[in-house]
Protein backbone atom coordinates (compact mmCIF):
# COMPACT_ATOMS: atom_id res chain seq x y z
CA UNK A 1 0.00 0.00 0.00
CA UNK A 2 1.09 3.40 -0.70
CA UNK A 3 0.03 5.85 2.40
CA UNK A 4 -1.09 8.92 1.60
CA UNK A 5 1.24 11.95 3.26
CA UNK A 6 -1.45 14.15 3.20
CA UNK A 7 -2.88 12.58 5.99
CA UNK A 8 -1.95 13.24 9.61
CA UNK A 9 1.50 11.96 10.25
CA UNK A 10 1.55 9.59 13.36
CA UNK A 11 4.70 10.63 16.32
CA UNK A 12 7.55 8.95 16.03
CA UNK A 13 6.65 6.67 19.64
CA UNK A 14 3.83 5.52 17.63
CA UNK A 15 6.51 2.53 16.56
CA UNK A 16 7.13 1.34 19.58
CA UNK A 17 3.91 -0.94 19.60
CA UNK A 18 5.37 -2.67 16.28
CA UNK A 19 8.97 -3.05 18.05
CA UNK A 20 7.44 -4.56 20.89
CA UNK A 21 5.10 -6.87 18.91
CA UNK A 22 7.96 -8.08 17.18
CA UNK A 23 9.75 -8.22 20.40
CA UNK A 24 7.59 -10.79 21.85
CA UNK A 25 7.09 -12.54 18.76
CA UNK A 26 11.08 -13.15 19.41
CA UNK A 27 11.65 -13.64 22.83
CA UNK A 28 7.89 -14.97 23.79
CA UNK A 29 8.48 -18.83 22.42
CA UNK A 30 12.03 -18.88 25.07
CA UNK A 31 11.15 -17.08 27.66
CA UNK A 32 7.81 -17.30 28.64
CA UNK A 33 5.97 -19.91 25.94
CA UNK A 34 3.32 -21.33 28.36
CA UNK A 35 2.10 -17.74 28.39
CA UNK A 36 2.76 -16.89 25.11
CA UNK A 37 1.17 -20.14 23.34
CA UNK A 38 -1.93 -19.88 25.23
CA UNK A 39 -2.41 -15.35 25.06
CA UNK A 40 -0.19 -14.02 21.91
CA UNK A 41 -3.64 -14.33 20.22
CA UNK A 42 -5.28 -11.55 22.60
CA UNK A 43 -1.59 -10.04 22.81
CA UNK A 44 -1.36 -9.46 18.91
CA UNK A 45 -4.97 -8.18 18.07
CA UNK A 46 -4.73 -5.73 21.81
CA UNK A 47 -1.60 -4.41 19.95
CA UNK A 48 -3.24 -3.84 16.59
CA UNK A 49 -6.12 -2.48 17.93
CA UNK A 50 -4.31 -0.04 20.09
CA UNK A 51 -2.54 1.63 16.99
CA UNK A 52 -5.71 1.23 14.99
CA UNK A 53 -7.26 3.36 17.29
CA UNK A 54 -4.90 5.74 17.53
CA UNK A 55 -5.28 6.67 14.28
CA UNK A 56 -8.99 6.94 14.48
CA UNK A 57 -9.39 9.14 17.45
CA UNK A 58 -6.45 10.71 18.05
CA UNK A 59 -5.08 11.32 14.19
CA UNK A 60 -8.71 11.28 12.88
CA UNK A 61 -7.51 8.80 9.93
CA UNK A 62 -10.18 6.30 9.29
CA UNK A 63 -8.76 6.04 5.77
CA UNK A 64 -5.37 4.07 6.81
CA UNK A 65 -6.90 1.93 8.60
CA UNK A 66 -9.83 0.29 6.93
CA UNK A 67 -7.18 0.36 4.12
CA UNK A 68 -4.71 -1.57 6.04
CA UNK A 69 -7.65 -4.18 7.24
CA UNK A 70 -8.80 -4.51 3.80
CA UNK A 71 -4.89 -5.10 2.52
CA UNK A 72 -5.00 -7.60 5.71
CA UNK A 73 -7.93 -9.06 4.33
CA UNK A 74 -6.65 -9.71 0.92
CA UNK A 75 -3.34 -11.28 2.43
CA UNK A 76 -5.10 -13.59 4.72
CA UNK A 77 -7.88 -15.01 2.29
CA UNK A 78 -5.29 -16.05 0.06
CA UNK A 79 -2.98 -17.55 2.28
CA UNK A 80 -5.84 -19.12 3.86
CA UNK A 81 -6.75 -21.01 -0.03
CA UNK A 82 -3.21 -21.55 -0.62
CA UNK A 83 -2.88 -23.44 2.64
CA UNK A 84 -6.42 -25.26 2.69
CA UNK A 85 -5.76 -26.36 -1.24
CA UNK A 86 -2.14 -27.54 -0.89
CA UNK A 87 -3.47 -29.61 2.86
CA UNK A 88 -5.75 -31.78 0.30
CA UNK A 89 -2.59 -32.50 -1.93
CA UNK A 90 -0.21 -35.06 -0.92
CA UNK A 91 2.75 -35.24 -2.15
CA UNK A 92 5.29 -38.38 -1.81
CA UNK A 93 8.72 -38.54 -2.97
CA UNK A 94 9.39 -42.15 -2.76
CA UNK A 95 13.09 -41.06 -3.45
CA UNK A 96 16.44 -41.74 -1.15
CA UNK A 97 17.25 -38.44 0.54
CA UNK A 98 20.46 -37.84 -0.80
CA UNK A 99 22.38 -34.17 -1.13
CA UNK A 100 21.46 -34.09 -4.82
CA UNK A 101 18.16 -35.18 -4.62
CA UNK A 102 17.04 -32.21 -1.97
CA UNK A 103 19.51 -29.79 -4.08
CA UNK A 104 17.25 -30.68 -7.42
CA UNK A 105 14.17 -30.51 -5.78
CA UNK A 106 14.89 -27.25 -4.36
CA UNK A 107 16.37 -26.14 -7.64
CA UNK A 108 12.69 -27.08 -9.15
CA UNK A 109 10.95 -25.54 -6.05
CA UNK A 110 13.08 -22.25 -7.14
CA UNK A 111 11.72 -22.77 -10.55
CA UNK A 112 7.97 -23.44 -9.74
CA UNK A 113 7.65 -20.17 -7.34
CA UNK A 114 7.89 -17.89 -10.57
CA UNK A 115 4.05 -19.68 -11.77
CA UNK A 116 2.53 -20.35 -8.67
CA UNK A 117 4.43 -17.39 -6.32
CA UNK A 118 6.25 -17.82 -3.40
CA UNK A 119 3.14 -18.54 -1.25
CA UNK A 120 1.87 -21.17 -3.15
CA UNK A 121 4.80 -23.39 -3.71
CA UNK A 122 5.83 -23.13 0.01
CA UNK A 123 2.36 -24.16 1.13
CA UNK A 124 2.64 -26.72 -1.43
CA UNK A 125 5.83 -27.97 -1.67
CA UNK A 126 7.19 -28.11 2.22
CA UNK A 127 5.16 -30.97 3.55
CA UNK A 128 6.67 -32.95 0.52
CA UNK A 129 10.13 -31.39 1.12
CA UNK A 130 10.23 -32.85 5.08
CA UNK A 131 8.71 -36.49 3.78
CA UNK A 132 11.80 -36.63 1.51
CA UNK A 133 13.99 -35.98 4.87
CA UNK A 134 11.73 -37.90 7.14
CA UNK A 135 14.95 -39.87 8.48
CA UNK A 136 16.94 -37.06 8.91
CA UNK A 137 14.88 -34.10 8.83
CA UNK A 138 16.71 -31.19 10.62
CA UNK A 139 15.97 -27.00 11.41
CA UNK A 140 18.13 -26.26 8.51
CA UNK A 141 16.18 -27.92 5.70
CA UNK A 142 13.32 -25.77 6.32
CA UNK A 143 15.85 -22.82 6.72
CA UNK A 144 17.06 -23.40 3.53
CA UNK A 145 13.70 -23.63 2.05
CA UNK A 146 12.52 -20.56 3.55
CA UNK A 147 15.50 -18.73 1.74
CA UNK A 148 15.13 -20.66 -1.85
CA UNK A 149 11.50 -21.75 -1.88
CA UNK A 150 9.81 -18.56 0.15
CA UNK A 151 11.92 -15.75 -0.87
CA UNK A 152 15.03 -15.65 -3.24
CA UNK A 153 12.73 -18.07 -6.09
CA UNK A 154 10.44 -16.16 -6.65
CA UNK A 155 12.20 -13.07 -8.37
CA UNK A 156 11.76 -13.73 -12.60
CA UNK A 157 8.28 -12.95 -12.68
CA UNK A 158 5.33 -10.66 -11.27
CA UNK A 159 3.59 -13.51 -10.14
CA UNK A 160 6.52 -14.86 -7.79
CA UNK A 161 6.50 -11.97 -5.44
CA UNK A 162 4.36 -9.39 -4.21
CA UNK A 163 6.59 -6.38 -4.72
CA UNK A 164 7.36 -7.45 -8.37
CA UNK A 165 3.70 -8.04 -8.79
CA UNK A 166 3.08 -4.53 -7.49
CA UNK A 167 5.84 -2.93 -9.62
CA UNK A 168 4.03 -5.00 -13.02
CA UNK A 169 0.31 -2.89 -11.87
CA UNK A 170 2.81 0.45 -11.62
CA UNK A 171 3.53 -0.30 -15.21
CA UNK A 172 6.84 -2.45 -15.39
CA UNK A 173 6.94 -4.64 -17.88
CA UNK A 174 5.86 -7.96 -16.92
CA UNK A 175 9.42 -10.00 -18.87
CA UNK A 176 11.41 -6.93 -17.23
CA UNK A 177 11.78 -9.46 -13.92
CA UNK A 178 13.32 -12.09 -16.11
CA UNK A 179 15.22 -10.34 -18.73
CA UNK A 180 16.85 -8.37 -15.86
CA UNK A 181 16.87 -10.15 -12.61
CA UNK A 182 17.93 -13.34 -13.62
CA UNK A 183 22.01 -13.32 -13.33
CA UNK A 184 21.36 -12.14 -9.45
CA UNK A 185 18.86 -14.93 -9.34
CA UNK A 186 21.53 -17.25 -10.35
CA UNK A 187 24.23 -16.36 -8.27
CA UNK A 188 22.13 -16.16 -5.26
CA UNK A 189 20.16 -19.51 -5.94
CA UNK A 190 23.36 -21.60 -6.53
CA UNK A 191 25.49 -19.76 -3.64
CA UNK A 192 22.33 -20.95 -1.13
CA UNK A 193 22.54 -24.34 -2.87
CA UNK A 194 26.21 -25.17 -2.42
CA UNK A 195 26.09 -23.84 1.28
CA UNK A 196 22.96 -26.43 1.90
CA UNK A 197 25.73 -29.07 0.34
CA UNK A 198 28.20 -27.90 3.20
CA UNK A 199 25.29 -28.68 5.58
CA UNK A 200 24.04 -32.01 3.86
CA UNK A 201 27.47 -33.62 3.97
CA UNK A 202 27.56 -32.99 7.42
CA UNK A 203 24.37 -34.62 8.22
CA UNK A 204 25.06 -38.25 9.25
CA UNK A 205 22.09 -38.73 11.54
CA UNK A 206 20.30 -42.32 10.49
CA UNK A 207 22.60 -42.54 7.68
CA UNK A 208 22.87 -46.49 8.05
CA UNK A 209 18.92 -47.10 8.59
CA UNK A 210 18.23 -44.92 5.48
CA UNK A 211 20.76 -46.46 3.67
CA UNK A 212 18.79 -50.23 4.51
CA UNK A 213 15.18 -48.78 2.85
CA UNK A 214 14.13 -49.74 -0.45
CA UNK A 215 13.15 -46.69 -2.84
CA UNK A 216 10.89 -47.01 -5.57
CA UNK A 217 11.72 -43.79 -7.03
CA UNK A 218 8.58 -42.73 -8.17
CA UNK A 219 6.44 -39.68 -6.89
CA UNK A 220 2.68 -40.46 -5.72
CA UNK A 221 0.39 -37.57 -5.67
CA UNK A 222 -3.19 -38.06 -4.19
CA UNK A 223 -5.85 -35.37 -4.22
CA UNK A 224 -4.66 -34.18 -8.06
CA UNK A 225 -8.14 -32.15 -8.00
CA UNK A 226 -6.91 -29.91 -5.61
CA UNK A 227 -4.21 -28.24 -8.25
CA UNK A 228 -7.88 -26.74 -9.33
CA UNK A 229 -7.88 -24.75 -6.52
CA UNK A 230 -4.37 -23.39 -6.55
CA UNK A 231 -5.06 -22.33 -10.06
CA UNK A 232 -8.04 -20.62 -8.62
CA UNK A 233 -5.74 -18.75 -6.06
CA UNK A 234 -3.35 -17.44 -9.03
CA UNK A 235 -5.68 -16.25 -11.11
CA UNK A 236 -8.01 -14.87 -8.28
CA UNK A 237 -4.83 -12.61 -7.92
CA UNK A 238 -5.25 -10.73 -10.95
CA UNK A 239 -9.37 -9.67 -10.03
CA UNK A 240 -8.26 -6.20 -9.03
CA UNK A 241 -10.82 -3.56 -9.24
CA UNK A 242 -8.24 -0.37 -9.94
CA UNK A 243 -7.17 -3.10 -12.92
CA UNK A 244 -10.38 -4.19 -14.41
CA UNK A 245 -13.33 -1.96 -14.24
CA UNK A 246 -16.15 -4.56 -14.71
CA UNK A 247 -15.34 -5.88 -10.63
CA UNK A 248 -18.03 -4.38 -8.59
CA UNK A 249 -16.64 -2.22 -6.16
CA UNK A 250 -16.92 0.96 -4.15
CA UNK A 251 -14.89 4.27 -4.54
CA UNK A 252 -12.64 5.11 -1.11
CA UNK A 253 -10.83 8.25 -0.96
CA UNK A 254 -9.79 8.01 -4.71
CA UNK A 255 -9.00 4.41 -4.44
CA UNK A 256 -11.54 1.27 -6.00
CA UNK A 257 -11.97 -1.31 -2.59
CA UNK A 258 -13.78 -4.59 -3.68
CA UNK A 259 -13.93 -8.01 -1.65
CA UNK A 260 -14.91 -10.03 -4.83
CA UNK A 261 -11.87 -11.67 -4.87
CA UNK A 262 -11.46 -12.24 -1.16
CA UNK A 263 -15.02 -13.66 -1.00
CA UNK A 264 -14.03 -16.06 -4.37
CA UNK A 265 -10.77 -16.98 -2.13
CA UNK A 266 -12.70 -18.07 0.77
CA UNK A 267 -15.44 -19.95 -1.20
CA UNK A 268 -12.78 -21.45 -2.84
CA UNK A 269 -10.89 -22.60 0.30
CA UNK A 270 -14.29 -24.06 1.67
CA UNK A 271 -15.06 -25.71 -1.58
CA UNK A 272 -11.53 -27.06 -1.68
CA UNK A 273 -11.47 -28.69 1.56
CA UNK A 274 -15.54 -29.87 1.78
CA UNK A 275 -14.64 -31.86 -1.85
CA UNK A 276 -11.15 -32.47 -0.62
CA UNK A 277 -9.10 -35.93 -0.54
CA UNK A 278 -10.13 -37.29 2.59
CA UNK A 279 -7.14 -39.88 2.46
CA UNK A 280 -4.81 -37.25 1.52
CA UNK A 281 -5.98 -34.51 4.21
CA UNK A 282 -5.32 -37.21 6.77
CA UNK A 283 -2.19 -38.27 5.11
CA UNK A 284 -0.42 -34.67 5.47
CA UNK A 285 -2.25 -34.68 8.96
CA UNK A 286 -3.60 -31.39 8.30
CA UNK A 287 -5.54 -29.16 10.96
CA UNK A 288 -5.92 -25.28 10.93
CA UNK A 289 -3.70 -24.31 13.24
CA UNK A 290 -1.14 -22.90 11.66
CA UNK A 291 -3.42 -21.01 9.49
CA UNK A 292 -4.70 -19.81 12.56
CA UNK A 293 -1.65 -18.83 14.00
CA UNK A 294 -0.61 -16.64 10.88
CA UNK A 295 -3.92 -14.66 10.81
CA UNK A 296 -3.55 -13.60 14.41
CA UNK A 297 -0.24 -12.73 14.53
CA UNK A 298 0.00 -10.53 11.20
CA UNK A 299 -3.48 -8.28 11.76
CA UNK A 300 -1.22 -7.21 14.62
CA UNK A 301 1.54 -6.79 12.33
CA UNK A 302 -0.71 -5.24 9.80
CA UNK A 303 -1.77 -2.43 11.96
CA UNK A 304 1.01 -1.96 14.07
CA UNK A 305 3.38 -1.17 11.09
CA UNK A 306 1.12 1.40 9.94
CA UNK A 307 2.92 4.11 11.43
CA UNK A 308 6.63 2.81 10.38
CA UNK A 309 4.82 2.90 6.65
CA UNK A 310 3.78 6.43 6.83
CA UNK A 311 6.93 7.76 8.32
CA UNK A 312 8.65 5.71 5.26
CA UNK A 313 6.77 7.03 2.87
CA UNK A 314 6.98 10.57 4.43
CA UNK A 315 10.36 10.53 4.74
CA UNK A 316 10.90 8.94 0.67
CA UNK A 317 8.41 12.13 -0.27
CA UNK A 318 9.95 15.04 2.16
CA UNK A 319 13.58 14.36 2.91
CA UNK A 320 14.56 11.99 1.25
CA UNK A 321 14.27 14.91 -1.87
CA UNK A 322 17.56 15.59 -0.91
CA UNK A 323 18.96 12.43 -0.57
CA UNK A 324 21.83 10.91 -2.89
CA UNK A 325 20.72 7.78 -4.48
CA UNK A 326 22.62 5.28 -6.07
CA UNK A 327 22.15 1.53 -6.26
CA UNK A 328 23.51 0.29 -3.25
CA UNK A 329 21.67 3.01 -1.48
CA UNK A 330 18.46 1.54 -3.14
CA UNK A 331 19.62 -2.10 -2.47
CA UNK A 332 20.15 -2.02 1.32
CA UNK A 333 17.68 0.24 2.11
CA UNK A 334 14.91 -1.33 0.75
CA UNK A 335 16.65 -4.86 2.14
CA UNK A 336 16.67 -3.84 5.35
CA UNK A 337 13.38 -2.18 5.65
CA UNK A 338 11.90 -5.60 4.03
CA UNK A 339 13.73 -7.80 6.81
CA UNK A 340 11.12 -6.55 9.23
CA UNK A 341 8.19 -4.76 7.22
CA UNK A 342 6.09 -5.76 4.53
CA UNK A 343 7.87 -6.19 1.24
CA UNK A 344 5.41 -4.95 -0.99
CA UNK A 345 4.80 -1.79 0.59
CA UNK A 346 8.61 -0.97 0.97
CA UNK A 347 9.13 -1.56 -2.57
CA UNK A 348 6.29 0.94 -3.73
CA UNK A 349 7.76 3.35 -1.09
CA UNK A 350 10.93 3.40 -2.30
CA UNK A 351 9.97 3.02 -5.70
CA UNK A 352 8.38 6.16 -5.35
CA UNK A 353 11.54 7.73 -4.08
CA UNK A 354 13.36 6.46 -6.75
CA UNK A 355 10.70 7.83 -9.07
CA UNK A 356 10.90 11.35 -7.55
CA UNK A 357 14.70 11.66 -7.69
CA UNK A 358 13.98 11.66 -11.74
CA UNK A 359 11.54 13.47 -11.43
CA UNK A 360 8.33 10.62 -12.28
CA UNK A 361 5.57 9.97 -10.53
CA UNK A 362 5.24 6.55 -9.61
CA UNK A 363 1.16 7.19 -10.07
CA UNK A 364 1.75 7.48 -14.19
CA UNK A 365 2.11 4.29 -15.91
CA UNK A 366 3.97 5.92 -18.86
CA UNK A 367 6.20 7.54 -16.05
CA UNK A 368 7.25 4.20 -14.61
CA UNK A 369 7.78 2.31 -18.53
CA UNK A 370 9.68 5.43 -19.03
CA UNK A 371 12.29 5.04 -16.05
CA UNK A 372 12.49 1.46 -16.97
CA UNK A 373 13.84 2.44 -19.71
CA UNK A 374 16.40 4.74 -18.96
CA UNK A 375 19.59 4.98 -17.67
CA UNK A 376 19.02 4.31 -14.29
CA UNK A 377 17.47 1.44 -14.88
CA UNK A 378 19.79 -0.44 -12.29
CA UNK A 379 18.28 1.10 -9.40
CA UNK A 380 15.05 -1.07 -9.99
CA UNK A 381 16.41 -3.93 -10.22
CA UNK A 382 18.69 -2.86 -6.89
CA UNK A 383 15.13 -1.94 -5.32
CA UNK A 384 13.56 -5.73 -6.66
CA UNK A 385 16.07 -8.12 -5.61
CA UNK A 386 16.74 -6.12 -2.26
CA UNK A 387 12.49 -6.23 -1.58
CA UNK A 388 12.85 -9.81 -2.63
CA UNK A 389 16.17 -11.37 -1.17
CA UNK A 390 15.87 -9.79 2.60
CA UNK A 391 12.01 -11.06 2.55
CA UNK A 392 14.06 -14.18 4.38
CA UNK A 393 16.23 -12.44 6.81
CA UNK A 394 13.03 -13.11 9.60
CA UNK A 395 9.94 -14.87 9.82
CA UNK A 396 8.27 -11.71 8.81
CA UNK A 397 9.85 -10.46 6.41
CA UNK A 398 7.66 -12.43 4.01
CA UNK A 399 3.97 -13.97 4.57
CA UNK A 400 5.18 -17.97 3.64
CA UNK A 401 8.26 -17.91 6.14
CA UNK A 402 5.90 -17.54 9.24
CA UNK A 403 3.50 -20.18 7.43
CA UNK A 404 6.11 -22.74 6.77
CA UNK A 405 7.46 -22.93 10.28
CA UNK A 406 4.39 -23.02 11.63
CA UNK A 407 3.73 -26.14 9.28
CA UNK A 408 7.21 -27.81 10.50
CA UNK A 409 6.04 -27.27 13.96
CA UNK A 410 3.26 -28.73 13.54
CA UNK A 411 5.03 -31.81 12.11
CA UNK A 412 7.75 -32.12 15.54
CA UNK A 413 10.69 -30.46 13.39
CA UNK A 414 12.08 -28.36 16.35
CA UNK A 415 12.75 -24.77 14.42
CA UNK A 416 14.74 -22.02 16.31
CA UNK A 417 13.15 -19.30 17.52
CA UNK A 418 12.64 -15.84 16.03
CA UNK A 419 15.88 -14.40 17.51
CA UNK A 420 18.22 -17.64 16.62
CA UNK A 421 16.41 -17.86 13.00
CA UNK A 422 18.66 -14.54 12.81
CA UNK A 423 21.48 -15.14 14.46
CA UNK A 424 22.51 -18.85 13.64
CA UNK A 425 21.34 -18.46 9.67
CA UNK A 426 20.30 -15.76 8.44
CA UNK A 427 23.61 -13.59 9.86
CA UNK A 428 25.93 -16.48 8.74
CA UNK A 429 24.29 -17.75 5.96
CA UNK A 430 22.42 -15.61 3.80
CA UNK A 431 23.95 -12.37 4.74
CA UNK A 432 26.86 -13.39 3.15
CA UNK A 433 25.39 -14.40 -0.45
CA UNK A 434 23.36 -10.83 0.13
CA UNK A 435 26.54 -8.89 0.28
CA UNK A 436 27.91 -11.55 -2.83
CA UNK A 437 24.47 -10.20 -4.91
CA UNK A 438 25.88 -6.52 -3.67
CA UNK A 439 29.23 -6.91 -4.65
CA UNK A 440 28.86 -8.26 -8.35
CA UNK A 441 25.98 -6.39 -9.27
CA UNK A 442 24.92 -2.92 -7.33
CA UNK A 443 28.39 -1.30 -6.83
């Protein structure tokens, strides 16, 4: 969402309830878990609320918020068909877990995201990915699929992400991802490969009972009818009223809000699981939980962040005027900012910085093709891989990481906590192939 600066800009302590959200959504799992398993529901949605009415009474802003629910709303309904489609799908790899099998079927994973998004292969493709492993299934093979499968994968087309998705309805091109993004896509997808070899020879655990198991080498899929419904979610995608004017929908404050999609998402979801495999929902063991988790925990996200959003966004359209760009600039900034806040509205923000600095507007389609195709074209793709890459520095940096280790949880894989997600892997590991991406291709 872009946030309009016209409105009342929220103080600077107005962050805090964000910082301490995801404070607790660090420290609550080690240091206090009873409590925080059984009241980071009411904790989440009290912290939300809070902000969200803030902004109505205090800032009297009604726009931001029902913006931000209806944003929320969008988010949720389609990870909620995305996660009830792919729980009627099961997938089994009847293959020996070897280094080179998990590195090609990560490799594919990679592949897949750029048809079906980042979303939809991780709620699709991780219960497979930990039945390959199931004799020596360990944290960092759902690390490593957070950071291939979740995040860096999806970056050759719109559909893969939501910031490049975003950027296509702005006006870029929608082969600009590939034609353009695809040598940082390498480098990074092979450099996170070959460190997942480092970690896969070093995995000995049940080596000599694996090695006793006959493998038929074939891959049995039950529930097929459910790939219906995942089409469903990717095209459902696309229904945008400010795209196509024949979707009903209602003009707010200059902006077209419609909940056709949303309500085609849900009926979709409740189709897909009322007509669903019952021998493959029980197979993958599937409950709601986890969907449940995720929906609590970002609405609090959702509204909490509004005020780090409109500071952004004030700051890319005030002083940042005056600020020297260049593609490393662009690269870590909007990184770092997507580490910990929504991707897609970083990138638009600092798109629209970008934009300004030339002198565009990122509201003018033929303003956008035009600064594609210019000179400084570079600082696009610095502002794309940066929105996409750091998605998988946390948990929340994208919508699937927080799904898929809920997911693992809920199948006994053991996954470090918000705090040592950062600290033992994404620090050491991906940090490192971030600054590679930096080095060969934004200095």
């Amino acid at each position: 969402m872009i946030l309009s600066v016209t409105a009342s800009l929220p103080p600077n302590w107005l962050v805090i309830p964000f910082v301490s959200l995801l404070l607790m959504i660090a420290a609550g799992p080690v240091f206090f878990p009873h409590f925080w398993h059984h009241h980071y529901k009411k904790l989440s949605i009290l912290i939300g609320a809070s902000v969200g009415l803030y902004y109505v009474f205090m800032l009297q802003n009604t726009f931001l918020p029902i913006e931000t629910i209806a944003e929320y709303l969008s988010f949720i309904s389609l990870l909620t068909l995305l996660y009830v489609a792919s729980g009627g799908i099961y997938i089994f790899l009847d293959i020996e877990s070897k280094a080179i099998s998990n590195i090609i079927f990560l490799f594919i994973a990679a592949l897949l995201t750029n048809l079906i998004g980042t979303t939809g292969a991780s709620v699709l493709l991780i219960r497979p990915f930990m039945r390959l492993n199931r004799y020596r299934l360990k944290p960092y093979h759902i690390i490593f699929f957070i950071f291939i499968v979740s995040n860096v994968g999806g970056s050759l087309t719109p559909i893969g992400d939501p910031p490049l998705f975003m950027g296509f309805l702005k006006g870029v091109p929608f082969q600009w991802t590939l034609t353009h993004l695809w040598k940082p896509w390498l480098v990074a997808i092979f450099s996170l490969l070959g460190l997942f070899y480092y970690f896969e020879r070093k995995n000995k655990e049940l080596d000599e009972v694996d090695s006793n198991v006959k493998y038929s080498n074939r891959i049995i899929i039950t529930g097929k009818r459910n790939f219906f419904w995942l089409l469903v979610a990717v095209a459902s995608v696309f229904l945008d009223p400010n795209i196509f004017d024949f979707i009903p929908s209602i003009d707010f404050h200059g902006k077209k809000l419609s909940f056709v999609r949303e309500i085609i998402q849900l009926l979709a979801a409740f189709l897909s699981f009322s007509f669903a495999n019952t021998k493959a929902i029980k197979s993958n063991e599937f409950d709601f939980e986890p969907i449940k988790e995720v929906a609590f925990l970002f609405i609090g996200i959702f509204l909490s962040m509004m005020p780090a959003l409109q500071l952004l966004e004030a700051f890319a359209h005030g002083a940042g005027s005056s600020l020297v760009l260049n593609d490393s600039i662009v690269y870590w900034s909007s990184g770092i900012f997507s580490s910990v806040l929504d991707n897609a509205p970083t990138y638009l923000n600092v798109m629209t910085l970008i934009l300004s600095k030339a002198g565009l507007s990122i509201n003018e389609i033929a303003d956008v093709k035009a600064f594609v195709a210019g000179e400084n074209f570079s600082q696009l793709m610095a502002l794309s891989v940066g929105a996409v890459f750091f998605g998988a520095m946390t948990y929340i940096g994208n919508g699937p990481n927080f799904m898929v280790k809920a997911i693992a949880e809920q199948n006994g894989v053991k996954m470090p906590d918000f705090g040592k997600y950062i600290l033992k892997y994404s620090l050491p590991i991906l940090l490192p192939v971030l600054i590679l991406v930096w080095i060969l291709f934004f200095i």
